[in-house]
PDB file of N, CA and C in Angstrom:
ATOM      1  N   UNK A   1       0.845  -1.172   0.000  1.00  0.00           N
ATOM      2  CA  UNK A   1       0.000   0.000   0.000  1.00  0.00           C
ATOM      3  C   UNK A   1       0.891   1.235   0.000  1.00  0.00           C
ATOM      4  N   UNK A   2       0.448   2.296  -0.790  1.00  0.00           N
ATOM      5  CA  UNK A   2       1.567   3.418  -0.815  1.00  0.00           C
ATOM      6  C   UNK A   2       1.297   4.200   0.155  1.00  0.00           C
ATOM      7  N   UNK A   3       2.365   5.220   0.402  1.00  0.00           N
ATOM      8  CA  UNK A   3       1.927   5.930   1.487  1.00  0.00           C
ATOM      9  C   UNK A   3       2.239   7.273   0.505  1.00  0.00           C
ATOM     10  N   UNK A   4       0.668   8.318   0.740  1.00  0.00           N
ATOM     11  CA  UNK A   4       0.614   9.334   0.291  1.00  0.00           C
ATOM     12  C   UNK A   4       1.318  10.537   0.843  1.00  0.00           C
ATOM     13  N   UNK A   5       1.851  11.715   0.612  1.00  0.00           N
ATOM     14  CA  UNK A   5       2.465  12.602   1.422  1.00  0.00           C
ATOM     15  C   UNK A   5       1.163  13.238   1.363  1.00  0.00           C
ATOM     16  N   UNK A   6       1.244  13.892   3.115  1.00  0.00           N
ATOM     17  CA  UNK A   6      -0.040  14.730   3.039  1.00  0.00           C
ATOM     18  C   UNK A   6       0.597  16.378   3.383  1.00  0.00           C
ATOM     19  N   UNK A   7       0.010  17.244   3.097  1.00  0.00           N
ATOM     20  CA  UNK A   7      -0.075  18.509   2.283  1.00  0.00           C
ATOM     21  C   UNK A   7      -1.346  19.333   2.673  1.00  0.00           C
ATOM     22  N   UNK A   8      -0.903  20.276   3.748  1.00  0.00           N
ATOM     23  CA  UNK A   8      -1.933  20.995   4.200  1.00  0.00           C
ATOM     24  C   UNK A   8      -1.323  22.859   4.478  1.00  0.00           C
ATOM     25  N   UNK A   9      -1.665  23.688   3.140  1.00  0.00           N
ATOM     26  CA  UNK A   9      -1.171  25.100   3.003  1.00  0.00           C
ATOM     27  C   UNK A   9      -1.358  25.954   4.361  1.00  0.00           C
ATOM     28  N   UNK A  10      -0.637  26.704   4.311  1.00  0.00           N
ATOM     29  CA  UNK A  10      -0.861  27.755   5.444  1.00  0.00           C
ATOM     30  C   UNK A  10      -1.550  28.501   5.133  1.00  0.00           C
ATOM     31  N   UNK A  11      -2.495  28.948   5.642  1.00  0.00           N
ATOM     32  CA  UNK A  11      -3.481  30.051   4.853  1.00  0.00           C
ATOM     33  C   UNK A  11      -3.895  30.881   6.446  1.00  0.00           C
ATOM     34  N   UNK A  12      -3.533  30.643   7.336  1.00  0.00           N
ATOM     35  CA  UNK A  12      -3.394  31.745   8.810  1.00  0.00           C
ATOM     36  C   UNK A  12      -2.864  31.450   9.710  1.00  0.00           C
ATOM     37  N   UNK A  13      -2.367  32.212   9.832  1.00  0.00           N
ATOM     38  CA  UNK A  13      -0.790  32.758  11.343  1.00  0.00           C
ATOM     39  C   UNK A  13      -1.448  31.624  12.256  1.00  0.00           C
ATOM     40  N   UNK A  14      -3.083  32.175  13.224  1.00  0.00           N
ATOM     41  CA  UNK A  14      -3.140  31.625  14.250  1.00  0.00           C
ATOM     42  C   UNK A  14      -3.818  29.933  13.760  1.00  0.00           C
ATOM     43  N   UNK A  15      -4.756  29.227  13.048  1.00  0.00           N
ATOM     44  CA  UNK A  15      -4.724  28.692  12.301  1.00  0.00           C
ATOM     45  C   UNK A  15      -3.516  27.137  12.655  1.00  0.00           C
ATOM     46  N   UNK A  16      -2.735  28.036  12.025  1.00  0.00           N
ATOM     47  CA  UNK A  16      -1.560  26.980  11.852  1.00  0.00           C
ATOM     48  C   UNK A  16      -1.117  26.726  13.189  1.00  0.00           C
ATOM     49  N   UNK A  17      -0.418  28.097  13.980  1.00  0.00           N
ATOM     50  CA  UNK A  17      -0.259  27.567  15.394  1.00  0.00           C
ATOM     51  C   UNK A  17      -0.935  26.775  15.944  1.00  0.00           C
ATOM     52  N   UNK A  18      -2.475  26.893  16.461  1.00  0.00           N
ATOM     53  CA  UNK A  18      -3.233  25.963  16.891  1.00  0.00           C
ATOM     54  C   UNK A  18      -2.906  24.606  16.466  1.00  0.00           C
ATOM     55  N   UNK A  19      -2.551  24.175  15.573  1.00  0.00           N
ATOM     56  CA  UNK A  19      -2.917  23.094  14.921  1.00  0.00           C
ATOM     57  C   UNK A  19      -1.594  22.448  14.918  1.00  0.00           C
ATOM     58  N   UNK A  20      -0.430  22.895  14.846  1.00  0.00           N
ATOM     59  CA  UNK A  20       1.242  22.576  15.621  1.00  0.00           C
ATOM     60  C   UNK A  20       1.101  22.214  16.841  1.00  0.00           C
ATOM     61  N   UNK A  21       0.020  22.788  17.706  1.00  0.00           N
ATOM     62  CA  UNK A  21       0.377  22.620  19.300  1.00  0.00           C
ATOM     63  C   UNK A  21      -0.310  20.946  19.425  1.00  0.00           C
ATOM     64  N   UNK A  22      -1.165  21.192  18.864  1.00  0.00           N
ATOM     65  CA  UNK A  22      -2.473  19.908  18.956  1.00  0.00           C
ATOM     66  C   UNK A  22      -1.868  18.871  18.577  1.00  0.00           C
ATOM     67  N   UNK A  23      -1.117  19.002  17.404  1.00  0.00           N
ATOM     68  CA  UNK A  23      -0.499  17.366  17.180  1.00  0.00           C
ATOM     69  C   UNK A  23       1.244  17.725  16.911  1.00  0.00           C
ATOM     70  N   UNK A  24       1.682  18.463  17.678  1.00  0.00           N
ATOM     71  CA  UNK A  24       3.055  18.418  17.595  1.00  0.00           C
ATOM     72  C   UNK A  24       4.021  18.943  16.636  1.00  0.00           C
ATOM     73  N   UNK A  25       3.491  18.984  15.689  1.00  0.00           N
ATOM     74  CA  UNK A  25       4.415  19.449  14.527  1.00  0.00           C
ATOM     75  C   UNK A  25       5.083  20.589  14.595  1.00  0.00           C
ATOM     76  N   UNK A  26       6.029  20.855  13.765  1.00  0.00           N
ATOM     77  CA  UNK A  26       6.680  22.485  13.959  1.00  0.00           C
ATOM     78  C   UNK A  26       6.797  22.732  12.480  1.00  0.00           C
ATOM     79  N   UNK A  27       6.898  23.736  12.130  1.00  0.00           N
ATOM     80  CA  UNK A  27       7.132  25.102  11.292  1.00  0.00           C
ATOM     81  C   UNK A  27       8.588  25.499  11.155  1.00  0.00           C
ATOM     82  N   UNK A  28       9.319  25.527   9.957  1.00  0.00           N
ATOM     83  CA  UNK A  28      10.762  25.646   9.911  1.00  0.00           C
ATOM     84  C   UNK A  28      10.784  27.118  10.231  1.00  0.00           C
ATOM     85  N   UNK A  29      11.710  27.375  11.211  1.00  0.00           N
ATOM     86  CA  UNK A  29      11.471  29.021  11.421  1.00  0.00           C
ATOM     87  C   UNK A  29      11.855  29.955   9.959  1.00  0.00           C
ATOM     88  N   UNK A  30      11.999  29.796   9.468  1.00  0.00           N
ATOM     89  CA  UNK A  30      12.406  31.021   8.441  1.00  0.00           C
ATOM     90  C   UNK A  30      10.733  30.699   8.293  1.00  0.00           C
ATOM     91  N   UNK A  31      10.185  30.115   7.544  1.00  0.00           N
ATOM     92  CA  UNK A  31       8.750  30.297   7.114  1.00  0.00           C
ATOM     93  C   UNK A  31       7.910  30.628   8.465  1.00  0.00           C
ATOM     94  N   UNK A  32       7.890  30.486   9.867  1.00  0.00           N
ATOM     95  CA  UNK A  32       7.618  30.969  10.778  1.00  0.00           C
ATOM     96  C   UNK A  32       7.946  32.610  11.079  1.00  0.00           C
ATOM     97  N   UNK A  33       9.271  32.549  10.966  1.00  0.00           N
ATOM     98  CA  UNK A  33       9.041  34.699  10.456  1.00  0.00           C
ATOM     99  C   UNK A  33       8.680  35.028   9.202  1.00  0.00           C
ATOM    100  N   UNK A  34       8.608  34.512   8.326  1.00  0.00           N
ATOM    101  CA  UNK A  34       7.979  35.355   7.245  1.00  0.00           C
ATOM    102  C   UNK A  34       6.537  35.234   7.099  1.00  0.00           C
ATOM    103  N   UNK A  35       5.608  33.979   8.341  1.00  0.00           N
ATOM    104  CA  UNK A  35       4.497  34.323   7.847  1.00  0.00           C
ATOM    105  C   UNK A  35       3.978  35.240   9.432  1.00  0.00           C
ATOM    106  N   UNK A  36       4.894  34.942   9.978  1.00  0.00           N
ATOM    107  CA  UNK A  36       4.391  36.682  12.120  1.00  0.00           C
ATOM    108  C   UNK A  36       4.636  37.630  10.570  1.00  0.00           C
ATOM    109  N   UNK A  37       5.232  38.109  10.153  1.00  0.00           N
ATOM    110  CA  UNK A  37       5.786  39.521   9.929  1.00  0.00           C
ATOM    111  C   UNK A  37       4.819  39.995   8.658  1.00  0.00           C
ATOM    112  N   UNK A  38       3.976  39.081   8.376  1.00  0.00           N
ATOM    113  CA  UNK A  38       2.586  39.546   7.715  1.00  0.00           C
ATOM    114  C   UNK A  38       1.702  38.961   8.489  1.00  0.00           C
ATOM    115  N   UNK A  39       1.650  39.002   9.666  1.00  0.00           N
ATOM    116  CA  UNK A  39       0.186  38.147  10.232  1.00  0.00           C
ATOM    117  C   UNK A  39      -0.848  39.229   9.922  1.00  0.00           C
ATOM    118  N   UNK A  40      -1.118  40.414  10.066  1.00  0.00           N
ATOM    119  CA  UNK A  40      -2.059  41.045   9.766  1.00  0.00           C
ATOM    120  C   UNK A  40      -2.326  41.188   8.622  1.00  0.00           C
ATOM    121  N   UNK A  41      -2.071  40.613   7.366  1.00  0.00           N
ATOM    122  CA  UNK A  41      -2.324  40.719   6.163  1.00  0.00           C
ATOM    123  C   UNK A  41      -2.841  39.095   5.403  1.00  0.00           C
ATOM    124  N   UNK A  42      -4.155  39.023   5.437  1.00  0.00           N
ATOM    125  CA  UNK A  42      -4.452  37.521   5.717  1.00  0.00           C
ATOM    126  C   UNK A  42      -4.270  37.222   3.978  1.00  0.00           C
ATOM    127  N   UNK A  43      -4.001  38.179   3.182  1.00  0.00           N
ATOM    128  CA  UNK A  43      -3.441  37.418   1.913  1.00  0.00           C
ATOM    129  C   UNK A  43      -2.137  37.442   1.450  1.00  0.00           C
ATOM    130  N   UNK A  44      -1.380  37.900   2.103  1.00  0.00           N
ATOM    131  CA  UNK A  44      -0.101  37.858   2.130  1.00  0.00           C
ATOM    132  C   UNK A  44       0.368  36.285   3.015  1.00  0.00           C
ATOM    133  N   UNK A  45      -0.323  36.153   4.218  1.00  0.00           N
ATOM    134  CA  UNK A  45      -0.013  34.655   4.838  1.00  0.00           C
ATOM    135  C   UNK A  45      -0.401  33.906   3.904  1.00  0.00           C
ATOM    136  N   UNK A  46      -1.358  34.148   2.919  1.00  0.00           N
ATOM    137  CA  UNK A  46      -1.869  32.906   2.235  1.00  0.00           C
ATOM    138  C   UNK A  46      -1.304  32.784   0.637  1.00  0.00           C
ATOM    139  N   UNK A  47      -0.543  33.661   0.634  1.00  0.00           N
ATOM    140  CA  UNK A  47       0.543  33.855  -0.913  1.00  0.00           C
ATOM    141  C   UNK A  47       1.460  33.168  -0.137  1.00  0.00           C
ATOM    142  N   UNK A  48       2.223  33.350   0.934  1.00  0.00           N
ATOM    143  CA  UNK A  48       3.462  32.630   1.514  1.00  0.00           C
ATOM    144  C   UNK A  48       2.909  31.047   1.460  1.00  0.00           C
ATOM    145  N   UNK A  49       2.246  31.147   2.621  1.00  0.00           N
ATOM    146  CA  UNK A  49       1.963  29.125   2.481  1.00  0.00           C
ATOM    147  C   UNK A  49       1.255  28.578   1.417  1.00  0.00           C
ATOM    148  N   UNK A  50       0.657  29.092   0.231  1.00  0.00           N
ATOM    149  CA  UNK A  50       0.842  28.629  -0.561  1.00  0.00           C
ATOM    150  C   UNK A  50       2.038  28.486  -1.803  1.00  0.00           C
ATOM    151  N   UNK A  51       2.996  29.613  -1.641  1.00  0.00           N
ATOM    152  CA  UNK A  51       4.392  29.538  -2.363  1.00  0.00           C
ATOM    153  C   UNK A  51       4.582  28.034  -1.788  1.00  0.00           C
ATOM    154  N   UNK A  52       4.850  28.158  -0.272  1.00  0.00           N
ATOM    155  CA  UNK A  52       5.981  27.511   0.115  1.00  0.00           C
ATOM    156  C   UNK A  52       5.172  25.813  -0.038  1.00  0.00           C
ATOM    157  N   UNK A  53       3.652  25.819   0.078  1.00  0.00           N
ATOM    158  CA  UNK A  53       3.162  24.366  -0.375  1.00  0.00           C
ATOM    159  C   UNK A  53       3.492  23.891  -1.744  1.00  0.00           C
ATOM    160  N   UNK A  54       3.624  24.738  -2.770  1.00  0.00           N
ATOM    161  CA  UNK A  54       3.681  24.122  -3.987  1.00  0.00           C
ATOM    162  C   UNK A  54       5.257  24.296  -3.921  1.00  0.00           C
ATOM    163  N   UNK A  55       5.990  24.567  -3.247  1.00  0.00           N
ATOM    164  CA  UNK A  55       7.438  24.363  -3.889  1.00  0.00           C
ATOM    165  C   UNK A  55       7.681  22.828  -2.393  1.00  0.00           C
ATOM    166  N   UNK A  56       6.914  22.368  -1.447  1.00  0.00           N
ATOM    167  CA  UNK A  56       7.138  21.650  -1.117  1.00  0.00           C
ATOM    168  C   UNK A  56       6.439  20.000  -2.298  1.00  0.00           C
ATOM    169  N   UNK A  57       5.351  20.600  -2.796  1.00  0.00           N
ATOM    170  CA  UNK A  57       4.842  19.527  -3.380  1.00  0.00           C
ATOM    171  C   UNK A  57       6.214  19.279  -4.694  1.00  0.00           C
ATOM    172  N   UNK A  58       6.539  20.275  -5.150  1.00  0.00           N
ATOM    173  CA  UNK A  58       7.702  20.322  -6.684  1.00  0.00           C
ATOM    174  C   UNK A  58       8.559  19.153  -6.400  1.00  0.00           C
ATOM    175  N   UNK A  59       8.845  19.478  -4.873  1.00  0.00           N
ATOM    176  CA  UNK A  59       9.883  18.318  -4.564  1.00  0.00           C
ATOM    177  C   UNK A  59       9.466  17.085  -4.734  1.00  0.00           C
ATOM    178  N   UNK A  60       8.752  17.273  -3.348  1.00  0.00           N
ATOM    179  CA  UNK A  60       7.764  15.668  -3.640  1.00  0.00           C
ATOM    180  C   UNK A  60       7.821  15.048  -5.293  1.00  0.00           C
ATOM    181  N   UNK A  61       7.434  15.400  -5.881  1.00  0.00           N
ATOM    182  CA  UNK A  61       6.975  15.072  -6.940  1.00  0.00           C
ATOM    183  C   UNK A  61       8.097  14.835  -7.922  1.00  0.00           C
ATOM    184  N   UNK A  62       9.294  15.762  -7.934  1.00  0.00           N
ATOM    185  CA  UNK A  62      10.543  15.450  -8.135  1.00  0.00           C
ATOM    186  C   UNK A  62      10.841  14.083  -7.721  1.00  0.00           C
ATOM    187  N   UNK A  63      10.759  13.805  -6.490  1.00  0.00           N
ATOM    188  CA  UNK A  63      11.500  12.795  -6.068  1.00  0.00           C
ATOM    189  C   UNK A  63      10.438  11.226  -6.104  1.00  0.00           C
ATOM    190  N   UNK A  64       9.356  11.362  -7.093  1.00  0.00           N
ATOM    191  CA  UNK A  64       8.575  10.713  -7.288  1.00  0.00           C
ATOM    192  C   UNK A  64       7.426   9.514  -6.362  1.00  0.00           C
ATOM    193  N   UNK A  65       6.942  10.443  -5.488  1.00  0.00           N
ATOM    194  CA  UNK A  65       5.931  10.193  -4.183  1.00  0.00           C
ATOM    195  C   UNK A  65       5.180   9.569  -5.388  1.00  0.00           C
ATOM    196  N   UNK A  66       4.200   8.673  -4.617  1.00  0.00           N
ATOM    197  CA  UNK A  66       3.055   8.114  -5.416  1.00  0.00           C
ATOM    198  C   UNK A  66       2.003   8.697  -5.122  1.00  0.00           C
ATOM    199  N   UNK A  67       1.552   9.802  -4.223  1.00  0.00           N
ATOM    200  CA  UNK A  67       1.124  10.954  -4.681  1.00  0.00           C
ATOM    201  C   UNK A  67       0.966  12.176  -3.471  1.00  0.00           C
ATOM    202  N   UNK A  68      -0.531  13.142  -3.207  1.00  0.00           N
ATOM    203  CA  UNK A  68      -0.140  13.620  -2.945  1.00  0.00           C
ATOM    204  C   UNK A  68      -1.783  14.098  -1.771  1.00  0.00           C
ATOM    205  N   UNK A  69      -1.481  14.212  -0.935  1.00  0.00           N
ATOM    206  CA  UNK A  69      -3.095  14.606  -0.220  1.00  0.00           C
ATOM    207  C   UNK A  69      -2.939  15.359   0.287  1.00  0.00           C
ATOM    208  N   UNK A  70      -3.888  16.402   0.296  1.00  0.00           N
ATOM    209  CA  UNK A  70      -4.172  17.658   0.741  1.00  0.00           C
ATOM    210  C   UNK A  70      -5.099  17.649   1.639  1.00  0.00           C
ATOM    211  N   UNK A  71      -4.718  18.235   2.715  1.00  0.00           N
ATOM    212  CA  UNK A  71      -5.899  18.432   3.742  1.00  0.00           C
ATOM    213  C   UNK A  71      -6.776  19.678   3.486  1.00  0.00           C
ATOM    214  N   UNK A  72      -7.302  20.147   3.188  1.00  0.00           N
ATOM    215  CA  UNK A  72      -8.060  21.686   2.807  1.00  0.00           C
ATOM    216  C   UNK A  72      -8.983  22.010   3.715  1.00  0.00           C
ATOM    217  N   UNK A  73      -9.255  21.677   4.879  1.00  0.00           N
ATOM    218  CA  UNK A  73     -10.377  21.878   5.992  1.00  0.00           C
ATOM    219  C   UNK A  73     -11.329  22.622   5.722  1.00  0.00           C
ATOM    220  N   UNK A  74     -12.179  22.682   4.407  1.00  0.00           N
ATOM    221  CA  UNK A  74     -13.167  22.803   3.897  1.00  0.00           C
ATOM    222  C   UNK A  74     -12.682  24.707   3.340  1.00  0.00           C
ATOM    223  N   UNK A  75     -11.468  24.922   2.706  1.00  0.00           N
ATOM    224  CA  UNK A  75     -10.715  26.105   2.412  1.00  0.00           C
ATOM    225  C   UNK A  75     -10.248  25.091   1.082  1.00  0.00           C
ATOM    226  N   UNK A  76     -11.119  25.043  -0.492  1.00  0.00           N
ATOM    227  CA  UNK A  76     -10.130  24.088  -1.209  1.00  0.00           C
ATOM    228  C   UNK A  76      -9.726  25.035  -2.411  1.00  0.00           C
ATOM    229  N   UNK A  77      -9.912  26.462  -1.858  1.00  0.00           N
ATOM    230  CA  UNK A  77      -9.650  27.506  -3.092  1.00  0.00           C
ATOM    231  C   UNK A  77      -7.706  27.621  -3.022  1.00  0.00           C
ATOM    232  N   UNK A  78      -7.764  27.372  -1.981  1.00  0.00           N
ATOM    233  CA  UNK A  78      -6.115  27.032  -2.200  1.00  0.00           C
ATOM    234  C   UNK A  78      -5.175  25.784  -2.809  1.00  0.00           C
ATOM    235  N   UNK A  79      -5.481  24.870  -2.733  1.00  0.00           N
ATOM    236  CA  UNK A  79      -5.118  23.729  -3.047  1.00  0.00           C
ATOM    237  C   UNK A  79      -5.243  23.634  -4.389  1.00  0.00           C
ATOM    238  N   UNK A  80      -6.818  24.268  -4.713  1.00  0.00           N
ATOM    239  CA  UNK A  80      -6.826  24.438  -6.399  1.00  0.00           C
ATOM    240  C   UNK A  80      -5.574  25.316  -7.391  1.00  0.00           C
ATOM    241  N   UNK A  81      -5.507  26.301  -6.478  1.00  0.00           N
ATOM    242  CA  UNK A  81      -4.078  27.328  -7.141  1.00  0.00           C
ATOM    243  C   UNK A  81      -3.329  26.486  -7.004  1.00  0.00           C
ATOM    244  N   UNK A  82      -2.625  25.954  -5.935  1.00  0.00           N
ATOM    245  CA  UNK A  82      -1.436  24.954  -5.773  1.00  0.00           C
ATOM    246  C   UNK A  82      -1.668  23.920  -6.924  1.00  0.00           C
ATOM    247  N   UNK A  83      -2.479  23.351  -7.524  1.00  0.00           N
ATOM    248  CA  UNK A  83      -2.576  22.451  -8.021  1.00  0.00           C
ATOM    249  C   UNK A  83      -2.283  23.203  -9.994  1.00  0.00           C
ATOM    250  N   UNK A  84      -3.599  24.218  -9.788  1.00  0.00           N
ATOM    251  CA  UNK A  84      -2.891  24.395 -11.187  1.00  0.00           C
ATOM    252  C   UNK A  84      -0.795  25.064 -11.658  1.00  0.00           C
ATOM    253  N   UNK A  85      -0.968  25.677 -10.774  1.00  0.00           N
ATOM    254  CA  UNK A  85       0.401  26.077 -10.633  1.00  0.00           C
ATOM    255  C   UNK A  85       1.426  24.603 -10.811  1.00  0.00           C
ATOM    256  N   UNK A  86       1.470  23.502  -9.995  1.00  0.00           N
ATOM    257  CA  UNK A  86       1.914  22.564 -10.551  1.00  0.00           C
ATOM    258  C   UNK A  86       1.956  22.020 -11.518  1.00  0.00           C
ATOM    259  N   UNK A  87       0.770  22.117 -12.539  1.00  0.00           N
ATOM    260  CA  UNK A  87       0.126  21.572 -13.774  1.00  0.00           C
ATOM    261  C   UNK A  87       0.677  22.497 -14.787  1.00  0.00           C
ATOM    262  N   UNK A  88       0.947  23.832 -14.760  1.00  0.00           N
ATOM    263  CA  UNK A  88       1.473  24.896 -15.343  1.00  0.00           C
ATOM    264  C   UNK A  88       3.279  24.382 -15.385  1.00  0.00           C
ATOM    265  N   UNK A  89       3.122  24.052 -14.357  1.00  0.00           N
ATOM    266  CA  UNK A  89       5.285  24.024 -14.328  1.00  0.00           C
ATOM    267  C   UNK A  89       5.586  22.778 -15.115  1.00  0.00           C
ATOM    268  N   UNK A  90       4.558  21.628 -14.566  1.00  0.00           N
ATOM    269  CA  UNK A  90       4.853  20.460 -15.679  1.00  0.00           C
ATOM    270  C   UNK A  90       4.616  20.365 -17.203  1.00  0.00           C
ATOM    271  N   UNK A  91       3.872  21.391 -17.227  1.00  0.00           N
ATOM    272  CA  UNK A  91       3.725  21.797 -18.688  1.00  0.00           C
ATOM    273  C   UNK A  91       5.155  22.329 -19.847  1.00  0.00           C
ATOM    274  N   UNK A  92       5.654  23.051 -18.510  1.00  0.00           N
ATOM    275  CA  UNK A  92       6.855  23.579 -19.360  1.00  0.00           C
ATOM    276  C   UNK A  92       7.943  23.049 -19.431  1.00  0.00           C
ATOM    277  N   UNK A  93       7.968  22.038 -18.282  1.00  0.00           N
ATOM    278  CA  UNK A  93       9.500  20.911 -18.364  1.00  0.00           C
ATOM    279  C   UNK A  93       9.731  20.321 -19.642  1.00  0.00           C
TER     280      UNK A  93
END
């Protein structure tokens, strides 16, 4: 059975914290100050974690995952950009 990488964008400061504390995970600090230092700008957090989701998926996918799941907690207007944006880059390879 494969194991999917799962893939869930940042789309808010507090959001994400909550959701690190609850099941542990952490946030590489450089993407942790660059998304405090726009927290008041809720589309600027959501241009960052979605940059930084689709250049995490590029990899993935580089390194040939068998695929790819997105958590979207009922927010799937992001995942859709992430997705065509991927579909756009493979286009041009």
């Amino acid at each position: 059975m494969p194991i999917l990488a799962g893939m869930m964008p940042i789309l808010s400061v507090k959001q994400i914290k909550r959701f690190t504390q609850m099941c542990g995970a952490t946030i590489p600090k450089e993407l942790l100050k660059r998304i405090e230092a726009v927290e008041d700008d809720a589309e600027a957090v959501r241009q960052i974690g979605m940059y930084h989701a689709t250049e995490q998926c590029r990899g993935l996918l580089h390194e040939n995952v068998a695929g790819i799941h997105f958590y979207t907690l009922n927010r799937s207007t992001a995942t859709r950009a992430i997705y065509q944006l991927l579909q756009a880059k493979i286009r041009t390879v």
